[in-house]
Protein backbone atom coordinates (compact mmCIF):
# COMPACT_ATOMS: atom_id res chain seq x y z
CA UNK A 1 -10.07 23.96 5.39
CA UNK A 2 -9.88 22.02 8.85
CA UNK A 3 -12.23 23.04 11.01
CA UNK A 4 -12.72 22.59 14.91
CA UNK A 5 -14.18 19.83 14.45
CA UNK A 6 -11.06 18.40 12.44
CA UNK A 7 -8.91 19.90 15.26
CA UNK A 8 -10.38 17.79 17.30
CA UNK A 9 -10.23 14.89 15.53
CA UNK A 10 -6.46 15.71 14.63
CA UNK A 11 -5.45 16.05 18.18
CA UNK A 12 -7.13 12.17 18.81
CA UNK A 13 -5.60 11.05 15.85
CA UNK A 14 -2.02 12.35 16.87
CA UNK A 15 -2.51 10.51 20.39
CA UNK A 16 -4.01 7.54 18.74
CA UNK A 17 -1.40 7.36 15.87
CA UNK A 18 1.55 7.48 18.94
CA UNK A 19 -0.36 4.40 20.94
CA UNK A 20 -0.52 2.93 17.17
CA UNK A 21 3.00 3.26 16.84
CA UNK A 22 3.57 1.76 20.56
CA UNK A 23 1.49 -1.05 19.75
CA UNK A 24 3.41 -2.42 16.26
CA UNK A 25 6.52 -1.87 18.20
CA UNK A 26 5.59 -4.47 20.63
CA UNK A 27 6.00 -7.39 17.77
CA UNK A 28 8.00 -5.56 15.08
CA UNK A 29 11.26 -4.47 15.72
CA UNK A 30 12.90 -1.83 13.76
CA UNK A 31 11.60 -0.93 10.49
CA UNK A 32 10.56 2.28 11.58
CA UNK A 33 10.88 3.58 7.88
CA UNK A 34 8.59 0.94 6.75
CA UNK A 35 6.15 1.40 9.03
CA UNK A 36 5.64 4.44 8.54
CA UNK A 37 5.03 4.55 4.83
CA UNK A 38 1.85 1.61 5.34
CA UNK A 39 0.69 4.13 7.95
CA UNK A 40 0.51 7.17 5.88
CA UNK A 41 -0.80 4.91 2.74
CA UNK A 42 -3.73 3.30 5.59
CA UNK A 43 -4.42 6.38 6.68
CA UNK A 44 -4.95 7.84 2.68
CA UNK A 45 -7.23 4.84 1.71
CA UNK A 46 -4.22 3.38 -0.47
CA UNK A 47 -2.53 0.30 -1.14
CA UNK A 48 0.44 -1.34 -0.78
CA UNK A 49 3.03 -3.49 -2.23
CA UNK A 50 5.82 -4.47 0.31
CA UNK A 51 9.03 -5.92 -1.84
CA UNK A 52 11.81 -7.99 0.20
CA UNK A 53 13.34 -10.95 0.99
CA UNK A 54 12.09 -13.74 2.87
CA UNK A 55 11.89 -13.81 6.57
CA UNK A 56 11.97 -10.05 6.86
CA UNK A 57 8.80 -10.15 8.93
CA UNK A 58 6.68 -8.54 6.17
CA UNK A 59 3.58 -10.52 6.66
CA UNK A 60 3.66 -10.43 10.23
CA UNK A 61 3.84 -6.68 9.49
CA UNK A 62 0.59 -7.00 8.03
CA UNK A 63 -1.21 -9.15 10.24
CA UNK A 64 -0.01 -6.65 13.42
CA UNK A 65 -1.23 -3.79 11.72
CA UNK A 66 -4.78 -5.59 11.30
CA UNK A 67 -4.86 -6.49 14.61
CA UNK A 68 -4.08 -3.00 16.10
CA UNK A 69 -6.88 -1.32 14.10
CA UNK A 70 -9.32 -3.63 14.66
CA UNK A 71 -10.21 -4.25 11.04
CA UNK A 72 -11.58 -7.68 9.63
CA UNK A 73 -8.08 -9.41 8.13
CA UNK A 74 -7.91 -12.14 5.18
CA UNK A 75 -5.13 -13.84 3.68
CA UNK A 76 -4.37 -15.20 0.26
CA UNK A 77 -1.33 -16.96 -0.59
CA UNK A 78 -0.88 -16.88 -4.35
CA UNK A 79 0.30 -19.79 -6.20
CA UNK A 80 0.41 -21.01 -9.88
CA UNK A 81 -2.81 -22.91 -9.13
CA UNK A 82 -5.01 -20.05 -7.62
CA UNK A 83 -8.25 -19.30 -9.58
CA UNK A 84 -9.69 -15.30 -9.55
CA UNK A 85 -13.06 -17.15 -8.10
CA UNK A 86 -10.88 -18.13 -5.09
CA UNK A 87 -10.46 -14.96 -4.42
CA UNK A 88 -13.33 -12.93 -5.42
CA UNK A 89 -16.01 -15.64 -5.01
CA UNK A 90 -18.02 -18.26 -6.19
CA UNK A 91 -21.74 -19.14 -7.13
CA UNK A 92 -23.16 -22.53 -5.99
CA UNK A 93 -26.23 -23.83 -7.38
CA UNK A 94 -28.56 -25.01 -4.20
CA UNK A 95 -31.67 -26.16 -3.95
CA UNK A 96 -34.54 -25.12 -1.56
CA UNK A 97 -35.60 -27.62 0.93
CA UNK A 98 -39.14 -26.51 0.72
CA UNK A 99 -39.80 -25.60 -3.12
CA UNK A 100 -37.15 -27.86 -4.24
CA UNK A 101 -36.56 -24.70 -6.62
CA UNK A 102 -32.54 -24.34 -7.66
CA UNK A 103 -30.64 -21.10 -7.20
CA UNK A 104 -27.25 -19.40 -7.57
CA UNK A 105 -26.14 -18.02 -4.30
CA UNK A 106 -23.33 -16.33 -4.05
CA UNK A 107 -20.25 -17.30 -1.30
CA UNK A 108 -18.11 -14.27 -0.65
CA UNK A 109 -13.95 -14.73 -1.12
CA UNK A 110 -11.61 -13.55 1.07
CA UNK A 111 -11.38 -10.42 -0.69
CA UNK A 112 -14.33 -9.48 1.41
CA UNK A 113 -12.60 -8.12 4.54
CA UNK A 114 -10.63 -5.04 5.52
CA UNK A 115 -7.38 -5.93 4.86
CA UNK A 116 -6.78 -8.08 2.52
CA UNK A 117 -2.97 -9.60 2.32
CA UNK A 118 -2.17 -10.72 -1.33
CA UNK A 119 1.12 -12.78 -0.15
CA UNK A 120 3.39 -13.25 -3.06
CA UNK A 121 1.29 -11.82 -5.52
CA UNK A 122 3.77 -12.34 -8.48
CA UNK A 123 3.64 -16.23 -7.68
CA UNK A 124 0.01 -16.65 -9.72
CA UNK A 125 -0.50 -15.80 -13.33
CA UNK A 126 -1.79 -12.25 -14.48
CA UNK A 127 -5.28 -13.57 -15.24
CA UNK A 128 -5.53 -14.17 -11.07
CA UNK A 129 -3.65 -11.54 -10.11
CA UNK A 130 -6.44 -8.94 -12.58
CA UNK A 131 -9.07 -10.43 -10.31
CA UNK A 132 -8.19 -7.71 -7.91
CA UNK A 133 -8.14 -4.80 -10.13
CA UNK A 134 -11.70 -3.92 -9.68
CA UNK A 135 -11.55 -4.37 -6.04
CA UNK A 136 -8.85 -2.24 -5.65
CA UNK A 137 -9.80 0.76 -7.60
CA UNK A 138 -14.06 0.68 -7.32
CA UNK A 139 -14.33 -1.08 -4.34
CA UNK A 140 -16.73 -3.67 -5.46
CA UNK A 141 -16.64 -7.12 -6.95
CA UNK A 142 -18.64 -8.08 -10.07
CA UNK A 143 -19.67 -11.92 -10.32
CA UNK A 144 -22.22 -13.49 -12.16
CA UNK A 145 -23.96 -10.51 -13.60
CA UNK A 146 -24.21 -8.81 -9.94
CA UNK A 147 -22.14 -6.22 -8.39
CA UNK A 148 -21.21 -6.50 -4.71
CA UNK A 149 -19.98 -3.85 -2.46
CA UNK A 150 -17.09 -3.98 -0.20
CA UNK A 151 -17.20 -2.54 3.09
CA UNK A 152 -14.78 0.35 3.90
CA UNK A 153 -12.18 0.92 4.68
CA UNK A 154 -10.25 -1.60 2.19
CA UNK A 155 -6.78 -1.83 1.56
CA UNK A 156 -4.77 -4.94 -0.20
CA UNK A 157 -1.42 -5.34 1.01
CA UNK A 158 0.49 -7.56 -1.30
CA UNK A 159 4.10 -8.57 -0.58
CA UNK A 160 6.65 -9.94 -3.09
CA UNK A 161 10.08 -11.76 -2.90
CA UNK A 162 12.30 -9.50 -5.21
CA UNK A 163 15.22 -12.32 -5.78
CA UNK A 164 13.07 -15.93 -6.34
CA UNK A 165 12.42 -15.36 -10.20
CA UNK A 166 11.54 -18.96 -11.09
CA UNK A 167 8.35 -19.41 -11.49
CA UNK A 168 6.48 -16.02 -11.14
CA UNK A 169 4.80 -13.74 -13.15
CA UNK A 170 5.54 -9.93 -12.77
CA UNK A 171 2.69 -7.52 -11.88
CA UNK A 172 0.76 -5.59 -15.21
CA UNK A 173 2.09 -2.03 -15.47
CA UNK A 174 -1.83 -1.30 -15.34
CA UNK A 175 -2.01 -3.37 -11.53
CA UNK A 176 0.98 -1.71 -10.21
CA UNK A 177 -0.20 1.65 -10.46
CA UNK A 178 -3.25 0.58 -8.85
CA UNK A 179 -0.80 0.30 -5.46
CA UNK A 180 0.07 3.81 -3.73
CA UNK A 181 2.84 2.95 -2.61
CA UNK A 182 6.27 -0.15 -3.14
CA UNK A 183 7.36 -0.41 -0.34
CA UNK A 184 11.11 -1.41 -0.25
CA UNK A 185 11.67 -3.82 2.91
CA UNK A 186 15.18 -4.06 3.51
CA UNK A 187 17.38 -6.18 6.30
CA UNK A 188 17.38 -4.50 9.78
CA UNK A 189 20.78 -3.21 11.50
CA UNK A 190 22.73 -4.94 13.67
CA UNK A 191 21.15 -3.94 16.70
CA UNK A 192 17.52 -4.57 15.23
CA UNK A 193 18.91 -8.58 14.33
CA UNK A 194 19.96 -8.69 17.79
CA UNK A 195 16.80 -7.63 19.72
CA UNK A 196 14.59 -9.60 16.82
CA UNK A 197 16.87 -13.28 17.52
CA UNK A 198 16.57 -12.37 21.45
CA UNK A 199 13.34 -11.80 21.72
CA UNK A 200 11.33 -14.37 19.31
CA UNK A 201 13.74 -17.39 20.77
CA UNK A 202 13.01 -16.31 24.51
CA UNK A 203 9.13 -15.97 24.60
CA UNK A 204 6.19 -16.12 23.04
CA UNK A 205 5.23 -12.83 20.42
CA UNK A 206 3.16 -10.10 22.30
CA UNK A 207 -0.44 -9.64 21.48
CA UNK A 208 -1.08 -5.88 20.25
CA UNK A 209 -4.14 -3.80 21.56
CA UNK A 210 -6.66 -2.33 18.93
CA UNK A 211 -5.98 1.11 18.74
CA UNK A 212 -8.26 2.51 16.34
CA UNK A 213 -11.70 1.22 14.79
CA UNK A 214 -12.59 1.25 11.35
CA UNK A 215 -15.03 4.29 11.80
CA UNK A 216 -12.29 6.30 13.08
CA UNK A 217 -10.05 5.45 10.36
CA UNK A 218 -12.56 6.22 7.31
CA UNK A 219 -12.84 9.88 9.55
CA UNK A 220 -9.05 10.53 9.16
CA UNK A 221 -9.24 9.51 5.85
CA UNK A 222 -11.80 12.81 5.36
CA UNK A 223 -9.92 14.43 7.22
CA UNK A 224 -6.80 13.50 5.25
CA UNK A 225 -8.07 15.32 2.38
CA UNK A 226 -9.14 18.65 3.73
CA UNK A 227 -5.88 19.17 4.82
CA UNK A 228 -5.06 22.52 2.72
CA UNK A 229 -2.01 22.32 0.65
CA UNK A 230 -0.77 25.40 -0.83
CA UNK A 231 0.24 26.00 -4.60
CA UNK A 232 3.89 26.00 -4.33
CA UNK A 233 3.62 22.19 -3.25
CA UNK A 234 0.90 21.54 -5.55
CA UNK A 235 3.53 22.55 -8.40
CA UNK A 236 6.41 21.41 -6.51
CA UNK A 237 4.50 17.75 -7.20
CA UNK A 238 3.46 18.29 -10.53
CA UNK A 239 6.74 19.78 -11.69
CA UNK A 240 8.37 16.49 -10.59
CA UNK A 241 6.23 13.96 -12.01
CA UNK A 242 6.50 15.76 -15.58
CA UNK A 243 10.10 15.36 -15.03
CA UNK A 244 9.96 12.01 -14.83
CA UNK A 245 8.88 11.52 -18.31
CA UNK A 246 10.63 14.86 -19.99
CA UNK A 247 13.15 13.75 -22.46
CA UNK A 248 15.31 16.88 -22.21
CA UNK A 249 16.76 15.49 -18.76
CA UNK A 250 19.38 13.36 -20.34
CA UNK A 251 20.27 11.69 -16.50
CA UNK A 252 16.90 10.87 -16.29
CA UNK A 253 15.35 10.62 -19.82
CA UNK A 254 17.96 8.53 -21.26
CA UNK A 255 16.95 5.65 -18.78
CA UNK A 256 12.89 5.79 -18.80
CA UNK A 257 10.72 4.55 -21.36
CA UNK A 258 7.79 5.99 -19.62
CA UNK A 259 7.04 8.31 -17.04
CA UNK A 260 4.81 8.33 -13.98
CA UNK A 261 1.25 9.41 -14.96
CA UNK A 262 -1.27 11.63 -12.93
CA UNK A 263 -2.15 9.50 -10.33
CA UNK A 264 1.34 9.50 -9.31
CA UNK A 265 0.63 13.21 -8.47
CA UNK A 266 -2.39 12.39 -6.65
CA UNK A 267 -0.35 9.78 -4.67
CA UNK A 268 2.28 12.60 -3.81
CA UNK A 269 0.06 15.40 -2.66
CA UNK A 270 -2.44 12.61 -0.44
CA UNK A 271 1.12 11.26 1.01
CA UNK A 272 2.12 14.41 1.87
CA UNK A 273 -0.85 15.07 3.84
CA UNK A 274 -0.96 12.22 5.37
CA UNK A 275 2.40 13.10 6.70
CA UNK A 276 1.69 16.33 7.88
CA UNK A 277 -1.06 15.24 10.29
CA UNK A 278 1.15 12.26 11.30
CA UNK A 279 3.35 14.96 12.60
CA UNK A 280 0.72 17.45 14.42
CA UNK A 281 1.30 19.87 11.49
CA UNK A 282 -2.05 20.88 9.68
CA UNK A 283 -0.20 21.16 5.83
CA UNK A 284 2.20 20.07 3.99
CA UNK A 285 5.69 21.40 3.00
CA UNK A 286 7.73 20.02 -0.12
CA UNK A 287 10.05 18.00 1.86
CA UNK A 288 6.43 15.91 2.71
CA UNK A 289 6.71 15.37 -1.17
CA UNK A 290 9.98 14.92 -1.31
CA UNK A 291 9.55 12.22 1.47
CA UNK A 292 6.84 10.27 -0.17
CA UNK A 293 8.47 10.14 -3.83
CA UNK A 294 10.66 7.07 -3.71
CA UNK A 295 7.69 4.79 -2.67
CA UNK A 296 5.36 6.59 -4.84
CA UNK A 297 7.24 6.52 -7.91
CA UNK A 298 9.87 3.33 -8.00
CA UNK A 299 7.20 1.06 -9.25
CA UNK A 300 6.08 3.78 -12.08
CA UNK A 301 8.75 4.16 -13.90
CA UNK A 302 9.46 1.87 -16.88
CA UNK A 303 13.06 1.44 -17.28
CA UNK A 304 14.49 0.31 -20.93
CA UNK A 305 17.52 -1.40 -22.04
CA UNK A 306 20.31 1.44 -21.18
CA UNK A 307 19.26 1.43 -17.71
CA UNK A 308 20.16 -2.23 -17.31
CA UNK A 309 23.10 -1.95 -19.37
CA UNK A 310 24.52 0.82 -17.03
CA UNK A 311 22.83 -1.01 -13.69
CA UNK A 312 20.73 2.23 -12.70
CA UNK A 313 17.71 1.18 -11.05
CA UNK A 314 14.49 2.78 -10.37
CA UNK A 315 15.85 4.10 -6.91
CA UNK A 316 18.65 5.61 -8.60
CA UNK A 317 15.99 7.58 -11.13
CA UNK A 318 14.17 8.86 -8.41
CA UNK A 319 16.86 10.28 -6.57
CA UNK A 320 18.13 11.77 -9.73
CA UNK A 321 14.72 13.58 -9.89
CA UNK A 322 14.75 14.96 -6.29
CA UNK A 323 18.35 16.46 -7.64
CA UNK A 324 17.64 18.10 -10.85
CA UNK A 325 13.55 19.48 -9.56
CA UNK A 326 14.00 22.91 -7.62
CA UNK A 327 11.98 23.51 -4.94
């Protein structure tokens, strides 16, 4: 149940989240769609996986975000060369000055921060990209024996070019669930392109203004999941994800080798909370689930070789779902 003390916190969080909101839209134009599906994953304690073209701004998008929540920010590019130590960490051997007495000690990787952009993930082989699998889903690294903690709140925000195929290495079914959300980045309107050439060729890019500390975001987070939800939406989420792998939808079972699993569901029901209090409501409705299945689910369902025979993509899938499950 929320309490008064989550009413209160609720009612800084809705003022906060609008200054938030101000505060991205001072360097990124447009995109409000994709904006606020990193929001609603931030504010859940999930990750993301932002898929476009170049030059879409989609690291910059990251970067702002950092900035406006005052959170420590590292970034990785990825490359065929990249080693999982380079990212999780090393051991050195050093010697004391006094005792002359060698030990390991161990230098922390970028991984240890925040936010953590993975920037073209799918550019390094699977072997690198594993090395954040433990990170993302324990919150901890394991090197040499030891176990190290990493400070909260953590999200990895990876991005990846959807059209540059040479040379990469696509993402472990096992990995990709690991990210709440995949995020589709797509070109801005007319007007957007306009105001984005005008503005970056006239002056210099504005600084944002933190908004929100890292305290106050691991409160929303608890209070993100004592939002009540009632059991119509529960089922409402469950009775969609089953869908997704039931064989006796012949639009949609026809297509999928496998369905989306449980923590799909999970993903759906935290989403939908997340939206709620986003917009001053204290619980979800269905059309919150609704909402938060296309980035939830497009990167969990395993198309076969009918689907890209008959060119229907995951996209199409999902909306086929939202069709044939009643609310």
């Amino acid at each position: 149940m929320v309490d008064r003390k989550d009413e209160e916190i609720l009612a800084r969080f809705g003022a906060a989240y609008g200054r938030l909101r101000g505060e991205i839209a001072r360097v990124i134009v447009g995109q409000d769609k994709v904006v606020e599906e990193l929001l609603t994953a931030l504010f859940t304690g999930g990750h993301c996986l932002l898929v476009g073209v170049p030059g879409l701004a989609k690291t910059l998008l990251v970067s702002t975000v950092a900035r406006c929540l005052n959170l420590g920010f590292s970034r990785i590019q990825f490359t065929p060369d990249l080693m999982p130590s380079d990212i999780t960490g090393t051991e050195v051997l050093e010697e004391d000055p006094v005792t002359h007495r060698r030990v390991f000690r161990f230098i922390e990787g970028p991984v240890f921060s925040n936010v953590v952009l993975a920037d073209e993930i799918n550019r390094t082989p699977p072997k690198t990209q594993s090395a954040l699998l433990q990170a993302m889903q324990e919150y901890q690294v394991t090197a040499g024996g030891n176990t190290y903690r990493l400070e909260k709140p953590f999200f990895v925000l990876a991005t990846q070019n959807p059209i540059e195929l040479e040379g990469t290495y696509p993402l472990p079914e096992a990995q990709l669930d690991r990210f709440m959300f995949n995020i589709k980045v797509d070109y801005p309107t007319e007007a957007e392109e306009f105001k984005i050439i005008d503005t970056t060729t006239s002056r210099e890019l504005e600084t944002p203004a933190q908004v929100l500390t890292g305290a106050e975001i691991i409160e929303i987070q608890s209070l993100v999941r004592s939002v009540p939800v009632s059991e119509n939406v529960l089922a409402y989420a469950v009775r969609l994800i089953r869908a997704s792998r039931d064989g006796n939808l012949p639009q949609i079972g026809q297509y999928v080798s496998w369905g989306a699993g449980p923590r799909a569901g999970q993903y759906l029901i935290l989403a939908a909370k997340a939206r709620a209090i986003m917009s001053g409501r204290t619980t979800p409705g269905i059309d919150d689930v609704r909402a938060a299945a296309p980035p939830v689910l497009r990167h969990r369902l395993v198309t076969n070789f009918h689907a890209e025979a008959d060119g229907v993509t995951t996209d199409d899938l999902v909306s086929r779902l939202l069709d044939a499950v009643a609310s």
